[in-house]
Protein backbone atom coordinates (compact mmCIF):
# COMPACT_ATOMS: atom_id res chain seq x y z
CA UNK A 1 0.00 0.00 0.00
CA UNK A 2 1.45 3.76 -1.20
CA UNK A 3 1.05 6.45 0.75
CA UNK A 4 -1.97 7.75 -0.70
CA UNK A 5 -3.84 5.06 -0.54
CA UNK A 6 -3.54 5.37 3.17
CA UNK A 7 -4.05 8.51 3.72
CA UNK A 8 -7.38 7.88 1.59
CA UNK A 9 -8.50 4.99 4.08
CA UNK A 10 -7.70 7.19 7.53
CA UNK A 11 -9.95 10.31 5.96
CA UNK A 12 -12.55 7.66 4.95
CA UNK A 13 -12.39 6.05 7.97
CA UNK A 14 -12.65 9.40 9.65
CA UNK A 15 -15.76 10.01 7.88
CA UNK A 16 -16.92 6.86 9.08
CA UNK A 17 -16.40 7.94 12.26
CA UNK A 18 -17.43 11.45 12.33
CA UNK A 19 -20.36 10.51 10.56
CA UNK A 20 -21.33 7.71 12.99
CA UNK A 21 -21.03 10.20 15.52
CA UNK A 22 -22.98 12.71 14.68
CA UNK A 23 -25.68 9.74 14.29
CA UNK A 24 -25.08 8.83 17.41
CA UNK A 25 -25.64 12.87 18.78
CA UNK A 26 -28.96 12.66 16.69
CA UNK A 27 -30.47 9.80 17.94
CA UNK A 28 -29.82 11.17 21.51
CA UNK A 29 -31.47 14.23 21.19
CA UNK A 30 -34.56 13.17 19.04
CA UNK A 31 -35.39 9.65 20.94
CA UNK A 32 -35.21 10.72 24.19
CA UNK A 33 -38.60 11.97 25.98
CA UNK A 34 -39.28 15.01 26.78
CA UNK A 35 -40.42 15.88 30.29
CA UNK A 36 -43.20 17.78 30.81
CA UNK A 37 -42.79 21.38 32.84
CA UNK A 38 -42.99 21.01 36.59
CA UNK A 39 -42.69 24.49 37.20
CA UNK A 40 -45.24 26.41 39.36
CA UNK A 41 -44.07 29.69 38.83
CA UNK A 42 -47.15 31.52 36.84
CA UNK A 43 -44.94 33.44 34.95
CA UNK A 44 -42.76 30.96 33.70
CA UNK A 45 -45.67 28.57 33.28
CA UNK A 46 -47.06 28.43 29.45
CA UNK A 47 -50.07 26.18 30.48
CA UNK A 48 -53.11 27.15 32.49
CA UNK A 49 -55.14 24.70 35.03
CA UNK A 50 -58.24 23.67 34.81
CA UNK A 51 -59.54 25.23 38.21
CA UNK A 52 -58.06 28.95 36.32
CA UNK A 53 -59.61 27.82 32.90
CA UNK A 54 -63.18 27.18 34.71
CA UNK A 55 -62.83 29.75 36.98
CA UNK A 56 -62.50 32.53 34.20
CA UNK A 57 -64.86 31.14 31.88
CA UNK A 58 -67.68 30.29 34.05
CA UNK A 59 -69.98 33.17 35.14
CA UNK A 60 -71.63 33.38 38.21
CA UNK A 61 -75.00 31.66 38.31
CA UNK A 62 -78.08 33.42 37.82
CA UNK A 63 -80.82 32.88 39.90
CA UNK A 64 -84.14 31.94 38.19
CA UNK A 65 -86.63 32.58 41.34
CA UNK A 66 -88.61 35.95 40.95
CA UNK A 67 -88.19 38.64 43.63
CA UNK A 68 -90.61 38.65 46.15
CA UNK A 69 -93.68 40.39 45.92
CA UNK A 70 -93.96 44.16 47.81
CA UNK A 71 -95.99 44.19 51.10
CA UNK A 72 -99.26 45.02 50.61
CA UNK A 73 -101.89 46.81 52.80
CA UNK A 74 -105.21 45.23 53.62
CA UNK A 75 -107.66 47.95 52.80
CA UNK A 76 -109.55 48.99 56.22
CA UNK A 77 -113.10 47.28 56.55
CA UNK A 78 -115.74 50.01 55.31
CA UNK A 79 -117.02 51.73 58.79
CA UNK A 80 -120.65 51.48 59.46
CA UNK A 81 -122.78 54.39 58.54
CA UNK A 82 -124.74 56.35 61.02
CA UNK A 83 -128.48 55.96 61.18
CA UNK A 84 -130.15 59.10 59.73
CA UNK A 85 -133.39 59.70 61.71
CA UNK A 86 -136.48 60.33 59.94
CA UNK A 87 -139.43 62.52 60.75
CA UNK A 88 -141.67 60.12 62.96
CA UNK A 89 -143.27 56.86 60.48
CA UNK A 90 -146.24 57.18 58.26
CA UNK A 91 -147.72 54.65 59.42
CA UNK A 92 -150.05 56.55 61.66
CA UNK A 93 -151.32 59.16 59.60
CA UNK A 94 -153.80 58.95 56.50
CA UNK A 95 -153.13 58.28 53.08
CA UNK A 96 -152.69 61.76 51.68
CA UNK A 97 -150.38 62.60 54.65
CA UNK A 98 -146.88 63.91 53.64
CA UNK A 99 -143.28 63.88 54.71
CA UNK A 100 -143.78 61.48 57.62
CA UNK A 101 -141.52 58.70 57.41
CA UNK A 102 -138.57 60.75 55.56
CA UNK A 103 -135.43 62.65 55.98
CA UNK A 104 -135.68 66.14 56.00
CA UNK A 105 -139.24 66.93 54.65
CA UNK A 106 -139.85 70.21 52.65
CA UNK A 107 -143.97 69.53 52.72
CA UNK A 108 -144.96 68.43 56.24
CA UNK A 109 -149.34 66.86 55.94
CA UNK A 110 -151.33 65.49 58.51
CA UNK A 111 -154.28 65.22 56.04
CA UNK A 112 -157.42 66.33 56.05
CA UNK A 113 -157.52 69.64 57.30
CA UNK A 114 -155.01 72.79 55.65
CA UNK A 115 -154.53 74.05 59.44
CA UNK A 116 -151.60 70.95 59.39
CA UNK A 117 -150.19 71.96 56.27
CA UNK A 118 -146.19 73.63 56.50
CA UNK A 119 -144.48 74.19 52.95
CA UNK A 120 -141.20 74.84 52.20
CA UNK A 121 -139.67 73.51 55.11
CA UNK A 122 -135.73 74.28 55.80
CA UNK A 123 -134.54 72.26 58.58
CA UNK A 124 -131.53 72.47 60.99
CA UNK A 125 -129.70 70.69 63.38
CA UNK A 126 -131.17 67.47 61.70
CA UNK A 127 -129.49 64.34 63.83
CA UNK A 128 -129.21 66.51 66.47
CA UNK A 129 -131.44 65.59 69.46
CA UNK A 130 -134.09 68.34 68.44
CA UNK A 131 -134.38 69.85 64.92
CA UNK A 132 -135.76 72.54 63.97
CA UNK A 133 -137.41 73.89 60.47
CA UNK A 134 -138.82 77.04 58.89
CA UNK A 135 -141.51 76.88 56.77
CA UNK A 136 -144.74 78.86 56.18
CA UNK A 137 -148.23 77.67 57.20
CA UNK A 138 -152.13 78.54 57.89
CA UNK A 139 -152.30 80.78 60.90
CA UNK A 140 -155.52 80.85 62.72
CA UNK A 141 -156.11 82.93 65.30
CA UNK A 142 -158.08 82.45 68.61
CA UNK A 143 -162.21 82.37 68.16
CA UNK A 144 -161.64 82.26 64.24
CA UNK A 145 -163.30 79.57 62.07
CA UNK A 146 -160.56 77.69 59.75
CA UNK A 147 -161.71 79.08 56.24
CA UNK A 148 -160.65 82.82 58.10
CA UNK A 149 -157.36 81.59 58.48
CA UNK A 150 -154.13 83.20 56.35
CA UNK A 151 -150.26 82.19 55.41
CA UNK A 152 -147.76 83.27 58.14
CA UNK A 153 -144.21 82.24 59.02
CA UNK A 154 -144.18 78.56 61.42
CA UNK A 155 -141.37 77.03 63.11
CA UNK A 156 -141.30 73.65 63.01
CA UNK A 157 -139.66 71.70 65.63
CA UNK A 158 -139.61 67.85 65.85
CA UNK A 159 -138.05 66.40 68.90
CA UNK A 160 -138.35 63.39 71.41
CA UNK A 161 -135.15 61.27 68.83
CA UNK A 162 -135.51 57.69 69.85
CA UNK A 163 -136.45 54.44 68.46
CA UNK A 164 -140.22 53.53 67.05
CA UNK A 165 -140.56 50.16 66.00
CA UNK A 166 -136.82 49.41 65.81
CA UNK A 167 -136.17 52.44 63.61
CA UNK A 168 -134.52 55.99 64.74
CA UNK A 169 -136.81 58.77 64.58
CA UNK A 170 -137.83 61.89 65.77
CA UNK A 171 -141.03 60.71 67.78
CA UNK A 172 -142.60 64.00 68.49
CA UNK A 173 -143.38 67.25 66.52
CA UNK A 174 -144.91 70.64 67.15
CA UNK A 175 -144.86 73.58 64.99
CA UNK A 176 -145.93 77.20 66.14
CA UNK A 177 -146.45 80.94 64.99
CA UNK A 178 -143.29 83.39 66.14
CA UNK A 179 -144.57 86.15 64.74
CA UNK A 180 -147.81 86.10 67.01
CA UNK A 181 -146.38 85.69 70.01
CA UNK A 182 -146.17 81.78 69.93
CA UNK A 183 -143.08 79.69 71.59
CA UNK A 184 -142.24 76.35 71.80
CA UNK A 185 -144.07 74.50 74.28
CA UNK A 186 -142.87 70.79 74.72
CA UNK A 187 -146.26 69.88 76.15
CA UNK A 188 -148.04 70.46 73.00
CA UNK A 189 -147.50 68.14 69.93
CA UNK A 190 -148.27 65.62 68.19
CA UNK A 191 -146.76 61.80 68.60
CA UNK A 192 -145.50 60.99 65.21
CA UNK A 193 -145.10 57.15 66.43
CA UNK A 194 -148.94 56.37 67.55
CA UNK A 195 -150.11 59.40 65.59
CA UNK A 196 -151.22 60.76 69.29
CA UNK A 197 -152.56 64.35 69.78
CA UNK A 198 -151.13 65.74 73.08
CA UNK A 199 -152.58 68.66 74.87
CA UNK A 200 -153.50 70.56 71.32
């Protein structure tokens, strides 16, 4: 063997060898596993839990039940309304009577006879425990006959409130002349709950 032949076989064999080396480096750094990151550090850390993922993408829950109602206020029971008294009953007096029985009466009629005719009738104090009315009616004076008689101012005063027959009423009325010297006299009327003439 020359010289060059030799020298060809050492640099060939030196390939051989470099060349089965760097196979050698390859296979060590492309076979072997790689192991995972065991780092904690978040800011080293490339990967996220789970507990972080679900914790940023799931929203708190919302709640489905409906709010409660407001408070409300039981409306107060209606109060009972007063009784109203009415002017005696009607039951007493005669058919073509008027005003007995009612509230208030603008026409007050015992029937029959004018003398126990008041119209227009404005009352006060009704409720009250006597009430008392103006109205105009046939004045006849002492020793005259009742087709002498003539239109003059009355008061009318009914009185004696209480209960007739289970019903509030004014039991008693009386109506007299003021402008001839008449007053009031409590003795003198007429029971609008028998239909009773007192003293008259």
């Amino acid at each position: 063997m020359n010289k060059k032949t030799a020298t060809r076989r050492v640099l060939a064999t030196a390939g051989v060898c470099l060349a089965g080396a760097m196979l050698t480096a390859c296979q060590s750094t492309t076979s072997a596993p790689i192991a995972a990151s065991t780092t904690t550090d978040p800011a080293i850390a490339t990967t996220t839990s789970p507990a972080v993922v679900a914790a940023t993408t799931t929203s708190a829950p919302v709640s489905t039940t409906p709010p409660p109602a407001p408070p409300t206020t039981q409306a107060a029971a209606p109060t009972q309304q007063a009784a109203v008294p009415t002017l005696g009953t009607s039951a007493w007096a005669p058919p073509d009577a008027k005003g007995y029985g009612t509230v208030k009466p603008a026409t007050i009629f015992n029937g029959g006879d004018p003398s126990g005719l008041v119209n227009g009738v404005i009352w006060s104090g009704w409720g009250s425990t006597k009430a008392t009315g103006s109205g105009t009616a046939e004045y006849i004076a002492p020793g005259q006959s009742d087709a002498s008689g003539t239109q003059a101012a009355a008061t009318v005063v009914a009185f004696d409130l209480g209960t007739c027959n289970g019903k509030l009423m004014y039991q008693e009325i009386e109506w007299y002349f003021p402008e001839d010297g008449q007053s009031f006299n409590s003795n003198s009327y007429i029971n609008i709950c028998t239909g009773a003439y007192h003293n008259m």
